[in-house]
PDB file of N, CA and C in Angstrom:
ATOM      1  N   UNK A   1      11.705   1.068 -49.076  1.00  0.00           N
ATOM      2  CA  UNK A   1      11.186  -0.035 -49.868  1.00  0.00           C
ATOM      3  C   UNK A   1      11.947  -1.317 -49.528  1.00  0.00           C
ATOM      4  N   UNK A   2      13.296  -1.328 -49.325  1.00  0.00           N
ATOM      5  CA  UNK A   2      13.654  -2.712 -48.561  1.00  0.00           C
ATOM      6  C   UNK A   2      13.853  -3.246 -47.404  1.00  0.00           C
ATOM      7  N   UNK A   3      13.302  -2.145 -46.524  1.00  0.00           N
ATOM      8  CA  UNK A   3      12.461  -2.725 -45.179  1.00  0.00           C
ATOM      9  C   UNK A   3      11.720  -2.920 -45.667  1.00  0.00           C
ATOM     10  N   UNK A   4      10.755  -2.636 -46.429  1.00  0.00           N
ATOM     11  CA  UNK A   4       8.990  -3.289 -46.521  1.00  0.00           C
ATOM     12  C   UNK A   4       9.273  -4.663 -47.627  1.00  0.00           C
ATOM     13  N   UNK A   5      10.140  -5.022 -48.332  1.00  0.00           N
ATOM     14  CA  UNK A   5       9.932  -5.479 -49.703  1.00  0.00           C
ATOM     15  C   UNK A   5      11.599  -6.149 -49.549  1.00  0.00           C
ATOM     16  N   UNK A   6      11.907  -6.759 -48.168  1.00  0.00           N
ATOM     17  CA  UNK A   6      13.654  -6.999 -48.016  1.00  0.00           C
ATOM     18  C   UNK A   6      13.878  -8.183 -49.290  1.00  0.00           C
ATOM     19  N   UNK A   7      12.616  -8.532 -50.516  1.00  0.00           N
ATOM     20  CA  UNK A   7      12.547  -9.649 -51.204  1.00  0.00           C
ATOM     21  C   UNK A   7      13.093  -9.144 -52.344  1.00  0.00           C
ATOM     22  N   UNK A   8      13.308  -7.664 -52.502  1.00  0.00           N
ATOM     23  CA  UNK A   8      13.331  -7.203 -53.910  1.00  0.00           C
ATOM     24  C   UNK A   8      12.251  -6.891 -54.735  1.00  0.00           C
ATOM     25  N   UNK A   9      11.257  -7.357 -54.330  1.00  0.00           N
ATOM     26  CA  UNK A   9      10.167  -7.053 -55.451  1.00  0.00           C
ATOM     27  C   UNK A   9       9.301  -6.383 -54.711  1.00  0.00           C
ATOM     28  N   UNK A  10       9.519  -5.349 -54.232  1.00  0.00           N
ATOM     29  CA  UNK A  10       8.961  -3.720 -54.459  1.00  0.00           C
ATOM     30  C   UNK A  10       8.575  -3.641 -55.669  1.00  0.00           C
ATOM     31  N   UNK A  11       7.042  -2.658 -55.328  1.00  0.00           N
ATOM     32  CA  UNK A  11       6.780  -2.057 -56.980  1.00  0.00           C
ATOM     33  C   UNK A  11       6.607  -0.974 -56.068  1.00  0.00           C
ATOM     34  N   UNK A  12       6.654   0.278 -56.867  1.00  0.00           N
ATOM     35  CA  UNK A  12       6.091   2.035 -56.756  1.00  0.00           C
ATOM     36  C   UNK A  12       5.439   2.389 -57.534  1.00  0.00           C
ATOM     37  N   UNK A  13       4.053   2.482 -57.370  1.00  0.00           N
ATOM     38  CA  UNK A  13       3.158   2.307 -58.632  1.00  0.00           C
ATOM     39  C   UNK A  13       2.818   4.250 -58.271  1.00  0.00           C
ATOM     40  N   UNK A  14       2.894   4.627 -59.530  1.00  0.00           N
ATOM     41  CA  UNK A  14       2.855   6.448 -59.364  1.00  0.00           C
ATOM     42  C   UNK A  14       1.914   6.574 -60.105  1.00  0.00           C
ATOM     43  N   UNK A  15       0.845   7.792 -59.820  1.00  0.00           N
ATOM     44  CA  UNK A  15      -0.433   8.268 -60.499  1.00  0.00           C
ATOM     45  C   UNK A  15       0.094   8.941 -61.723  1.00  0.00           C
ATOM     46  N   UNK A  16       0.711   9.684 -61.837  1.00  0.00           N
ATOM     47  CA  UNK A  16       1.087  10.841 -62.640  1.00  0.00           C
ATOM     48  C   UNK A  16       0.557  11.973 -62.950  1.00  0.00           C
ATOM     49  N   UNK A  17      -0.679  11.895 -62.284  1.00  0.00           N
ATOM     50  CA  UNK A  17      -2.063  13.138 -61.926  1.00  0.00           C
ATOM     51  C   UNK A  17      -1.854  14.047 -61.203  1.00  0.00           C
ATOM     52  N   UNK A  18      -1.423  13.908 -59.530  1.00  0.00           N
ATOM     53  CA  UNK A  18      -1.395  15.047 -59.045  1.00  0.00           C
ATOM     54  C   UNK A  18       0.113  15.596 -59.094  1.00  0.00           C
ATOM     55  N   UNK A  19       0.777  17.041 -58.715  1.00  0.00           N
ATOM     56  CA  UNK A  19       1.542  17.676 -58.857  1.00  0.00           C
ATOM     57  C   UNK A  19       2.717  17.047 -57.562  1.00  0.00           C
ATOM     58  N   UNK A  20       2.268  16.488 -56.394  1.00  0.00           N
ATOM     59  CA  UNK A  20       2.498  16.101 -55.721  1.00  0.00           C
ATOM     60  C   UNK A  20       4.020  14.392 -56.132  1.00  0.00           C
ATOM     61  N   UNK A  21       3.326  13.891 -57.135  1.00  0.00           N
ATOM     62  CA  UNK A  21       4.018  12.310 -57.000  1.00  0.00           C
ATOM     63  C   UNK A  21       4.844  12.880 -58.310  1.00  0.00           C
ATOM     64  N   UNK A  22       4.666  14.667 -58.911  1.00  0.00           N
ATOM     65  CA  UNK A  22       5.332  15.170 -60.050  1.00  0.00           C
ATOM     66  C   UNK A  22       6.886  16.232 -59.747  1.00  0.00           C
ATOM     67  N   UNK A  23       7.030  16.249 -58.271  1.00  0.00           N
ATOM     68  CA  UNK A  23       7.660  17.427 -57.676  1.00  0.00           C
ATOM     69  C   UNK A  23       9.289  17.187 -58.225  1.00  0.00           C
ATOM     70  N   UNK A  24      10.003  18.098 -58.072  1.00  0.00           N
ATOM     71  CA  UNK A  24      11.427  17.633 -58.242  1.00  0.00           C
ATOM     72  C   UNK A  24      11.823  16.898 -57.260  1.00  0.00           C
ATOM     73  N   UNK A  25      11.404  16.980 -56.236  1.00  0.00           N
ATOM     74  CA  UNK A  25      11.993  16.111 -54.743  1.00  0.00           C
ATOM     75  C   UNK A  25      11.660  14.477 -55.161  1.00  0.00           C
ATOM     76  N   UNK A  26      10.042  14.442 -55.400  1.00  0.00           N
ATOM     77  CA  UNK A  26      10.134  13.306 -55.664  1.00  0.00           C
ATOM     78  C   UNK A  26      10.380  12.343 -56.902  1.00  0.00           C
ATOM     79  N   UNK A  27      10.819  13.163 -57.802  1.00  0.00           N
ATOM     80  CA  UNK A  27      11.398  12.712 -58.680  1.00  0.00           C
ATOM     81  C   UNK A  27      12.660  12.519 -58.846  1.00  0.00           C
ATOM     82  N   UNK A  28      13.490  13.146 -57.648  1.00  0.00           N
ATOM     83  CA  UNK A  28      14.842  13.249 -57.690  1.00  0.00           C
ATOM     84  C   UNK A  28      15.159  11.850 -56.833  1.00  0.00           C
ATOM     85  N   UNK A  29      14.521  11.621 -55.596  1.00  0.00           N
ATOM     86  CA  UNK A  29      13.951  10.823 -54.749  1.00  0.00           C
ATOM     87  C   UNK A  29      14.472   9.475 -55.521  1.00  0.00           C
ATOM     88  N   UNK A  30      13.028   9.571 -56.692  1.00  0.00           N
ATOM     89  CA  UNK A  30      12.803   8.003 -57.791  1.00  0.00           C
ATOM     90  C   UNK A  30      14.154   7.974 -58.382  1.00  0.00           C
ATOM     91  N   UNK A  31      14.829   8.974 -58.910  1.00  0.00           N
ATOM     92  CA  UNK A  31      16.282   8.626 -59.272  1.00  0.00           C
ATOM     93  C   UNK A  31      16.912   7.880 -58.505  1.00  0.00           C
ATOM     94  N   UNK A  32      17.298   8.479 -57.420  1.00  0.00           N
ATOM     95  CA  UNK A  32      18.491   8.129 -56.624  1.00  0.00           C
ATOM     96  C   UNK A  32      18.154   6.643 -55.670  1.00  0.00           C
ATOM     97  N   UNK A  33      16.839   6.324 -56.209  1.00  0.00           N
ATOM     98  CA  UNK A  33      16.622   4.959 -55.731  1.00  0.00           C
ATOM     99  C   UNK A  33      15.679   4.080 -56.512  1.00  0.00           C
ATOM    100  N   UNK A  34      16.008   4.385 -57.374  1.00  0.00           N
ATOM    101  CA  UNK A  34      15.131   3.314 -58.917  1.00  0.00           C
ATOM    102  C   UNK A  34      15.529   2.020 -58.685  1.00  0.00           C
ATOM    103  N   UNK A  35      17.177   1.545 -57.598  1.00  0.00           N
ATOM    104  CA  UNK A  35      17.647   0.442 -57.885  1.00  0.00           C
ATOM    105  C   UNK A  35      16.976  -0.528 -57.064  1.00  0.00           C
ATOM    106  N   UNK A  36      16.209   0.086 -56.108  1.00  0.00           N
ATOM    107  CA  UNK A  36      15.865  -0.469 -54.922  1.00  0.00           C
ATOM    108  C   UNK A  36      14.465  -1.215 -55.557  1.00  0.00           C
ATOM    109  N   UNK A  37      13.813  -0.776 -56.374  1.00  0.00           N
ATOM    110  CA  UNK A  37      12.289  -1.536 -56.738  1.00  0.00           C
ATOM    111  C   UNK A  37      12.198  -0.681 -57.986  1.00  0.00           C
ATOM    112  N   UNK A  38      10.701  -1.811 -58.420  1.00  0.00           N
ATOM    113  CA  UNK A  38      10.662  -1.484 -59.593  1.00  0.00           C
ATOM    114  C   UNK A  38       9.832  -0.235 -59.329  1.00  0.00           C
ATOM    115  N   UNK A  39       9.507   0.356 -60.810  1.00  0.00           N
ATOM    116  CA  UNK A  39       8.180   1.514 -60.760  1.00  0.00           C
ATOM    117  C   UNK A  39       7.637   1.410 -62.082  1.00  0.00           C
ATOM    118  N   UNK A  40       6.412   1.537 -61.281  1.00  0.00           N
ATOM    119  CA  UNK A  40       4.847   0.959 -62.445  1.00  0.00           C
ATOM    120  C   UNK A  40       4.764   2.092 -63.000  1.00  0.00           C
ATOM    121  N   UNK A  41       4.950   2.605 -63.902  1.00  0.00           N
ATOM    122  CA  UNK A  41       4.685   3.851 -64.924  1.00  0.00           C
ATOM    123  C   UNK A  41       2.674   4.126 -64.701  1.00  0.00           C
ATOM    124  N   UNK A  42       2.365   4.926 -63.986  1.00  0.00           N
ATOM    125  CA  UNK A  42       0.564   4.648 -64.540  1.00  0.00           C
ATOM    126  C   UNK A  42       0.480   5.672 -65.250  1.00  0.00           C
ATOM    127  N   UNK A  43      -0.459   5.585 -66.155  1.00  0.00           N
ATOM    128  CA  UNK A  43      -0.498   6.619 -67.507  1.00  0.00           C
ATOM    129  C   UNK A  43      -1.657   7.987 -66.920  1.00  0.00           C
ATOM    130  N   UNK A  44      -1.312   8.881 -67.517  1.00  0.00           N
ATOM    131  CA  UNK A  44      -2.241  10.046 -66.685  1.00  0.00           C
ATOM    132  C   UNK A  44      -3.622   9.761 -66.870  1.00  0.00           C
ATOM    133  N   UNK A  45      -4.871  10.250 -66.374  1.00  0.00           N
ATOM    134  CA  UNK A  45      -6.000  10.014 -67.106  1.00  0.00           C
ATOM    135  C   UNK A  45      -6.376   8.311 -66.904  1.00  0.00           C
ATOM    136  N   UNK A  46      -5.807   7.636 -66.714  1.00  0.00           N
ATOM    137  CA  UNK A  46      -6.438   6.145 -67.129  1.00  0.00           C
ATOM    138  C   UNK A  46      -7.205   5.578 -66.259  1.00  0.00           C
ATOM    139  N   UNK A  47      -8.187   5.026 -66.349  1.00  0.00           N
ATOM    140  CA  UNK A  47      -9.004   4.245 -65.675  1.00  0.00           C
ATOM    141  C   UNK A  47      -8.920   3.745 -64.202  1.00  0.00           C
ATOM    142  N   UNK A  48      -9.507   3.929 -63.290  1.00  0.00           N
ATOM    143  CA  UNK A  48      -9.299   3.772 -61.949  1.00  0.00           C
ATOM    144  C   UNK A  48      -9.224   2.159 -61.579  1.00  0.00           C
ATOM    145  N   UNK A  49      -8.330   1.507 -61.218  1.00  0.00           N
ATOM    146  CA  UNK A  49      -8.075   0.050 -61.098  1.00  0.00           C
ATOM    147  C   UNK A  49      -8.241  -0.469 -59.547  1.00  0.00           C
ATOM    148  N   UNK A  50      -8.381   0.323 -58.752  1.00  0.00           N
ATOM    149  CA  UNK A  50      -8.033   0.143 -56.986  1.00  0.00           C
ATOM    150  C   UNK A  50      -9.563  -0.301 -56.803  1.00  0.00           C
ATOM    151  N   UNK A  51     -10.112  -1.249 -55.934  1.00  0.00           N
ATOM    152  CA  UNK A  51     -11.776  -1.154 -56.248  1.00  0.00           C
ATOM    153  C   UNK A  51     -11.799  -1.226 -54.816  1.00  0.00           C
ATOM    154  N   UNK A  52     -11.246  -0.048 -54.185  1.00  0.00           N
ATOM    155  CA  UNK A  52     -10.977  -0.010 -52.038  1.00  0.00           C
ATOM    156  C   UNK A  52     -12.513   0.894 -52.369  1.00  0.00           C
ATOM    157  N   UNK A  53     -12.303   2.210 -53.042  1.00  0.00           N
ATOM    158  CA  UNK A  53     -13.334   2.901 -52.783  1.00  0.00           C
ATOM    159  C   UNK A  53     -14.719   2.069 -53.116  1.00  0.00           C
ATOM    160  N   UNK A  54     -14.772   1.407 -54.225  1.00  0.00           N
ATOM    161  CA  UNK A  54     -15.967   0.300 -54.468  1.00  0.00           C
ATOM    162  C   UNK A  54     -16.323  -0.288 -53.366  1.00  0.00           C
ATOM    163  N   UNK A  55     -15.202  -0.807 -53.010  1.00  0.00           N
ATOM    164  CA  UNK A  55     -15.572  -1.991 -51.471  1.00  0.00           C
ATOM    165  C   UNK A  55     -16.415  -1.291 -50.534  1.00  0.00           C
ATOM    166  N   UNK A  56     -15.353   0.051 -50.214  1.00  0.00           N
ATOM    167  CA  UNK A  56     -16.089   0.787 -48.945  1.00  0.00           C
ATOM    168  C   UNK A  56     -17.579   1.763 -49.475  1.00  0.00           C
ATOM    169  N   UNK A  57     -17.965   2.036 -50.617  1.00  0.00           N
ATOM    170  CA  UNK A  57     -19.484   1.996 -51.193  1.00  0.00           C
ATOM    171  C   UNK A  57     -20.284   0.758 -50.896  1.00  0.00           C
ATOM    172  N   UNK A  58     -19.597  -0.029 -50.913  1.00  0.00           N
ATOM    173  CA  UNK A  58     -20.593  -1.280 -51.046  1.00  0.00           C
ATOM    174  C   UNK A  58     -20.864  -1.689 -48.916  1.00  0.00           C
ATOM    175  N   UNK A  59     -20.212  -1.382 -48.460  1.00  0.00           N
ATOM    176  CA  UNK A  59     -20.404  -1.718 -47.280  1.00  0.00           C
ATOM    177  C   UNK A  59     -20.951  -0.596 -46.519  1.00  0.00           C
ATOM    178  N   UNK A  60     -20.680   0.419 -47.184  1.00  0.00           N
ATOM    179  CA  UNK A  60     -21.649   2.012 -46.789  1.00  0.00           C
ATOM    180  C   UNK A  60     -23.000   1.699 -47.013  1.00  0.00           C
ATOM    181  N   UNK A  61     -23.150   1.168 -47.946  1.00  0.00           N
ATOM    182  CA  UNK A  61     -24.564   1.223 -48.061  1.00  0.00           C
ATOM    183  C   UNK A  61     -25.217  -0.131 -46.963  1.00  0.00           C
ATOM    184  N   UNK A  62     -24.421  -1.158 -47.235  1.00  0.00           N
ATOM    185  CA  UNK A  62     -24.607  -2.609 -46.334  1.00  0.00           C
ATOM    186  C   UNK A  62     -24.987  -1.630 -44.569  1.00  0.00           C
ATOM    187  N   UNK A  63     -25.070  -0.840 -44.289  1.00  0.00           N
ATOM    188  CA  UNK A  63     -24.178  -0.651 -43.194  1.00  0.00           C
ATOM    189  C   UNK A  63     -25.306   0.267 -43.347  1.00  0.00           C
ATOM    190  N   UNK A  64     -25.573   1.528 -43.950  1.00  0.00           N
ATOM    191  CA  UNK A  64     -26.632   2.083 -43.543  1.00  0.00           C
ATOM    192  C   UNK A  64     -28.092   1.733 -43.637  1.00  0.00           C
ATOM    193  N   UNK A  65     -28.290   0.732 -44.258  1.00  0.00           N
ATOM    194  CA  UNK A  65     -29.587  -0.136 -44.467  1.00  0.00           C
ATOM    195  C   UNK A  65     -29.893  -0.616 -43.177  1.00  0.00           C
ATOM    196  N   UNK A  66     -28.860  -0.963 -41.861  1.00  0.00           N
ATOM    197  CA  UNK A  66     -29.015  -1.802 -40.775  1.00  0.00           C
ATOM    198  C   UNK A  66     -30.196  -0.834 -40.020  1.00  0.00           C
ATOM    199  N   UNK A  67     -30.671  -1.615 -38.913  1.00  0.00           N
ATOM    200  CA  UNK A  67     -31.636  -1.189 -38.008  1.00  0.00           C
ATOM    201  C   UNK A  67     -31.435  -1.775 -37.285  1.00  0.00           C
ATOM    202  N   UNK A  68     -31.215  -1.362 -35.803  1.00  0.00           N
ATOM    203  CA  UNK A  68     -31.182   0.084 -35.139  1.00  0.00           C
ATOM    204  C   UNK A  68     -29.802   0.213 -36.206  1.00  0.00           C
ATOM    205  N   UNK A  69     -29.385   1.975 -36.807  1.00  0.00           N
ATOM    206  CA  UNK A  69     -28.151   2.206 -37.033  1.00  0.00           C
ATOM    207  C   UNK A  69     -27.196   2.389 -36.364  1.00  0.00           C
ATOM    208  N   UNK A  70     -26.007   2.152 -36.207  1.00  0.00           N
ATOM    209  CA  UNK A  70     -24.471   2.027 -35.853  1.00  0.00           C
ATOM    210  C   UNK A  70     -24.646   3.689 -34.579  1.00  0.00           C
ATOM    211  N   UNK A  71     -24.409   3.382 -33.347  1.00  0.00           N
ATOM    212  CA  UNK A  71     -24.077   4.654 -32.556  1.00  0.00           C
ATOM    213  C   UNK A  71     -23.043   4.469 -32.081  1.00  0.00           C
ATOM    214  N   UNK A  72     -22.462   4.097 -32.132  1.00  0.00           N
ATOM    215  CA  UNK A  72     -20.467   3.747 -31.329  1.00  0.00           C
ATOM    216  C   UNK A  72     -19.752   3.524 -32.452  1.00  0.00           C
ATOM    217  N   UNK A  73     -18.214   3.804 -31.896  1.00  0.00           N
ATOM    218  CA  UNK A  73     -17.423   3.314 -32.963  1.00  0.00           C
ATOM    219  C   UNK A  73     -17.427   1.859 -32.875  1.00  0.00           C
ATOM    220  N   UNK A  74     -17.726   1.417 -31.460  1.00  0.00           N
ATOM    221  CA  UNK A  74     -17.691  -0.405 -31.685  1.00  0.00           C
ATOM    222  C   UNK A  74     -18.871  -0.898 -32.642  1.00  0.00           C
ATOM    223  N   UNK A  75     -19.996   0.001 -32.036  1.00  0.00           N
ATOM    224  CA  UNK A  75     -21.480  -0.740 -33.306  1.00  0.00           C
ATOM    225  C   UNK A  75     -21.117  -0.135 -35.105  1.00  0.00           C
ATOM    226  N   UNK A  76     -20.259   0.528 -34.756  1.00  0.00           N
ATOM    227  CA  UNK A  76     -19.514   0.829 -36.670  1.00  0.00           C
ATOM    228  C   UNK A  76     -18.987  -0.450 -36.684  1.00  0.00           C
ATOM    229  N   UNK A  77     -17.804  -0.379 -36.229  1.00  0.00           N
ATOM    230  CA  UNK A  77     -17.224  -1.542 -36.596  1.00  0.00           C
ATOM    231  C   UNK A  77     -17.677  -2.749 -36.289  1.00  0.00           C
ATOM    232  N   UNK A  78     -18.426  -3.527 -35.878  1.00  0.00           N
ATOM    233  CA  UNK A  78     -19.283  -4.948 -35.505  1.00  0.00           C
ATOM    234  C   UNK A  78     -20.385  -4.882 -37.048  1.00  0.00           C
ATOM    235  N   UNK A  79     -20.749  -3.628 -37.184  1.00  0.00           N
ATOM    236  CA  UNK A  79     -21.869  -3.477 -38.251  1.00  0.00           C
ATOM    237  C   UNK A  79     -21.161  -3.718 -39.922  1.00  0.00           C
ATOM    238  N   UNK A  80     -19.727  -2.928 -39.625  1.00  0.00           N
ATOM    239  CA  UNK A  80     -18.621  -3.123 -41.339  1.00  0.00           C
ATOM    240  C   UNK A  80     -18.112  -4.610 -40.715  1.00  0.00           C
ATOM    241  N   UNK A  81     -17.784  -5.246 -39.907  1.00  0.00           N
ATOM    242  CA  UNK A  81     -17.484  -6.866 -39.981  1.00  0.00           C
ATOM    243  C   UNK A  81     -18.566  -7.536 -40.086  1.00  0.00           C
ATOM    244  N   UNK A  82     -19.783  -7.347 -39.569  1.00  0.00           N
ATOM    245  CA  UNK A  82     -21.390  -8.154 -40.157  1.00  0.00           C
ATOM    246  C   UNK A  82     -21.210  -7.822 -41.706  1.00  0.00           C
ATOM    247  N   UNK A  83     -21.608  -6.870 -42.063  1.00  0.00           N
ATOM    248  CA  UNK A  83     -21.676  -6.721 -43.974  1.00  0.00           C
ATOM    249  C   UNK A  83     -20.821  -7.033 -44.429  1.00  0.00           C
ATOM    250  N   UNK A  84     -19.830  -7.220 -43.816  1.00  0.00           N
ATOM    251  CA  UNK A  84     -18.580  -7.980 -44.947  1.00  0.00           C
ATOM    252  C   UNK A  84     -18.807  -9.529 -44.998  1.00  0.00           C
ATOM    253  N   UNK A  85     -18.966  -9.994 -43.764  1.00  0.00           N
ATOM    254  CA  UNK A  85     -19.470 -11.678 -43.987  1.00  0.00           C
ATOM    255  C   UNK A  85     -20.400 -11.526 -44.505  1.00  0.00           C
ATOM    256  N   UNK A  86     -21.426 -10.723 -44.614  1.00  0.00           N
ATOM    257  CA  UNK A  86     -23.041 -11.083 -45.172  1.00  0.00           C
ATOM    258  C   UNK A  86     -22.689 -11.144 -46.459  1.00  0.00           C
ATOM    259  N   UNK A  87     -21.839 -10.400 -47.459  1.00  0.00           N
ATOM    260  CA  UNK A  87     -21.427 -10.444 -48.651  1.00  0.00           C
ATOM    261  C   UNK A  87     -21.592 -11.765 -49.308  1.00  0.00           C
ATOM    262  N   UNK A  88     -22.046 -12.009 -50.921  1.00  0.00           N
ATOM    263  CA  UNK A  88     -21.958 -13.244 -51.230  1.00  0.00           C
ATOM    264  C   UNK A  88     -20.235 -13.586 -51.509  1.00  0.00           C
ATOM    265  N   UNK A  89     -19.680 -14.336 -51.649  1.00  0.00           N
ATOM    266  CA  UNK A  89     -18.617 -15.121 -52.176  1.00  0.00           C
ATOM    267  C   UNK A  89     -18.182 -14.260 -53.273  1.00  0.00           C
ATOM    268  N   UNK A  90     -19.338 -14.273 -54.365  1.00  0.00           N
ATOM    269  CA  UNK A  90     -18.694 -13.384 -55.325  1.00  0.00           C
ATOM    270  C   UNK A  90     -18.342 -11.854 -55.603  1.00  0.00           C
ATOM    271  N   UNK A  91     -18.847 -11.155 -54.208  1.00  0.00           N
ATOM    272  CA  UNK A  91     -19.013  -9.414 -54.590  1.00  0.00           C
ATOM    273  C   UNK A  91     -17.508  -8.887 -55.367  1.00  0.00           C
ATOM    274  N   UNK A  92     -16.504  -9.810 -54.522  1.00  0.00           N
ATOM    275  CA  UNK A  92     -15.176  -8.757 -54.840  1.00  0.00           C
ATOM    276  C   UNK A  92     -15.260  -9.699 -56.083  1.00  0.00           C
ATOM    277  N   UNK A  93     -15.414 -10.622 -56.795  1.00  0.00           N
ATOM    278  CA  UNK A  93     -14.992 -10.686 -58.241  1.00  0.00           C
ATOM    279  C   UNK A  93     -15.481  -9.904 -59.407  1.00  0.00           C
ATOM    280  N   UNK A  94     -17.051  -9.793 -58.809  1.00  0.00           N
ATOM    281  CA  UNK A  94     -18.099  -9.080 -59.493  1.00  0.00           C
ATOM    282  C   UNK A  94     -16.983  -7.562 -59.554  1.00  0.00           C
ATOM    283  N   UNK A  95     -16.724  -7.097 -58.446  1.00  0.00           N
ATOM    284  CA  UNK A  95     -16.357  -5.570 -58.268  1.00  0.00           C
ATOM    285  C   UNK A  95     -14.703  -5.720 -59.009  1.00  0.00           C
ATOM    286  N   UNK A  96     -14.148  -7.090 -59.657  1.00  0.00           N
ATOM    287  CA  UNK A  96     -12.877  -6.683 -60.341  1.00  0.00           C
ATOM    288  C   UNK A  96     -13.422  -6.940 -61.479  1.00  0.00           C
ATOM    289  N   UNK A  97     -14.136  -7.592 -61.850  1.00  0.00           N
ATOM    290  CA  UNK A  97     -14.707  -7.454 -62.945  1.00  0.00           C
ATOM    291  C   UNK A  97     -15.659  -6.250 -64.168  1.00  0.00           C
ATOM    292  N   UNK A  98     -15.390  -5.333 -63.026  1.00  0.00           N
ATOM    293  CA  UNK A  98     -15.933  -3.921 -63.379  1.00  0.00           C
ATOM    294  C   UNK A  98     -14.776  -2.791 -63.941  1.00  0.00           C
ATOM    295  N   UNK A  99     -13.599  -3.432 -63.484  1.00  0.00           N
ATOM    296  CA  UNK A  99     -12.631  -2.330 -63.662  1.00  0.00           C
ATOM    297  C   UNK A  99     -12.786  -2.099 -65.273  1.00  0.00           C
ATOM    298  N   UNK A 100     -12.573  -0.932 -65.759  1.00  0.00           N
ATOM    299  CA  UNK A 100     -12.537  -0.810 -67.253  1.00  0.00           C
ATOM    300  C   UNK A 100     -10.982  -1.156 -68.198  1.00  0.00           C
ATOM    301  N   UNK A 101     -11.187  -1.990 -68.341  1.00  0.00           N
ATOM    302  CA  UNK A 101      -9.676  -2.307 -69.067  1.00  0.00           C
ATOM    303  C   UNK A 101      -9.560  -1.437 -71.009  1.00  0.00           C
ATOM    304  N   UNK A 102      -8.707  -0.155 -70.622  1.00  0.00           N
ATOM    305  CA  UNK A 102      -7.980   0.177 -71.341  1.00  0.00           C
ATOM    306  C   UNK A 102      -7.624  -1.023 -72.661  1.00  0.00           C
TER     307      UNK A 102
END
């Protein structure tokens, strides 16, 4: 975290869902380096806040609507950089504006 964050303000934002970010290693881990950054407590169960998977729905679909469809990885990717400019201005506000606030 202070190679990535040499500013101090690291966050470690933890799910608390899977068994994985619950292990003794990595909890022993978060001890022995709590000093280094902060950590975002996320509550189990709570509302999904990340809107990556939204984005990449929204350009899945942008993307399979095209004609001719995508046969290369270059016509994938030329086809997800077309639908992302084609986007209006507002999609990603619209799509934070969806998050469910607790």
């Amino acid at each position: 975290m202070s190679i990535v964050h040499s500013d101090g303000l690291g966050q470690f934002q933890q799910y608390n869902a899977t068994p994985p970010h619950a292990s003794r290693v990595a909890t022993k881990w978060l001890q022995e380096h709590s000093s280094e950054f902060r950590h975002f407590h996320w509550p189990p169960k709570s509302p999904e806040m990340n809107i990556i998977e939204d984005i990449r729905d929204v350009l899945l679909h942008a993307v399979e609507k095209r004609s001719p469809p995508p046969r290369t990885p270059m016509d994938l990717l030329t086809a997800l950089q077309d639908s992302w400019c084609e986007k209006p201005p507002g999609c990603l506000q619209t799509l934070v504006e969806t998050i469910p606030i607790a």
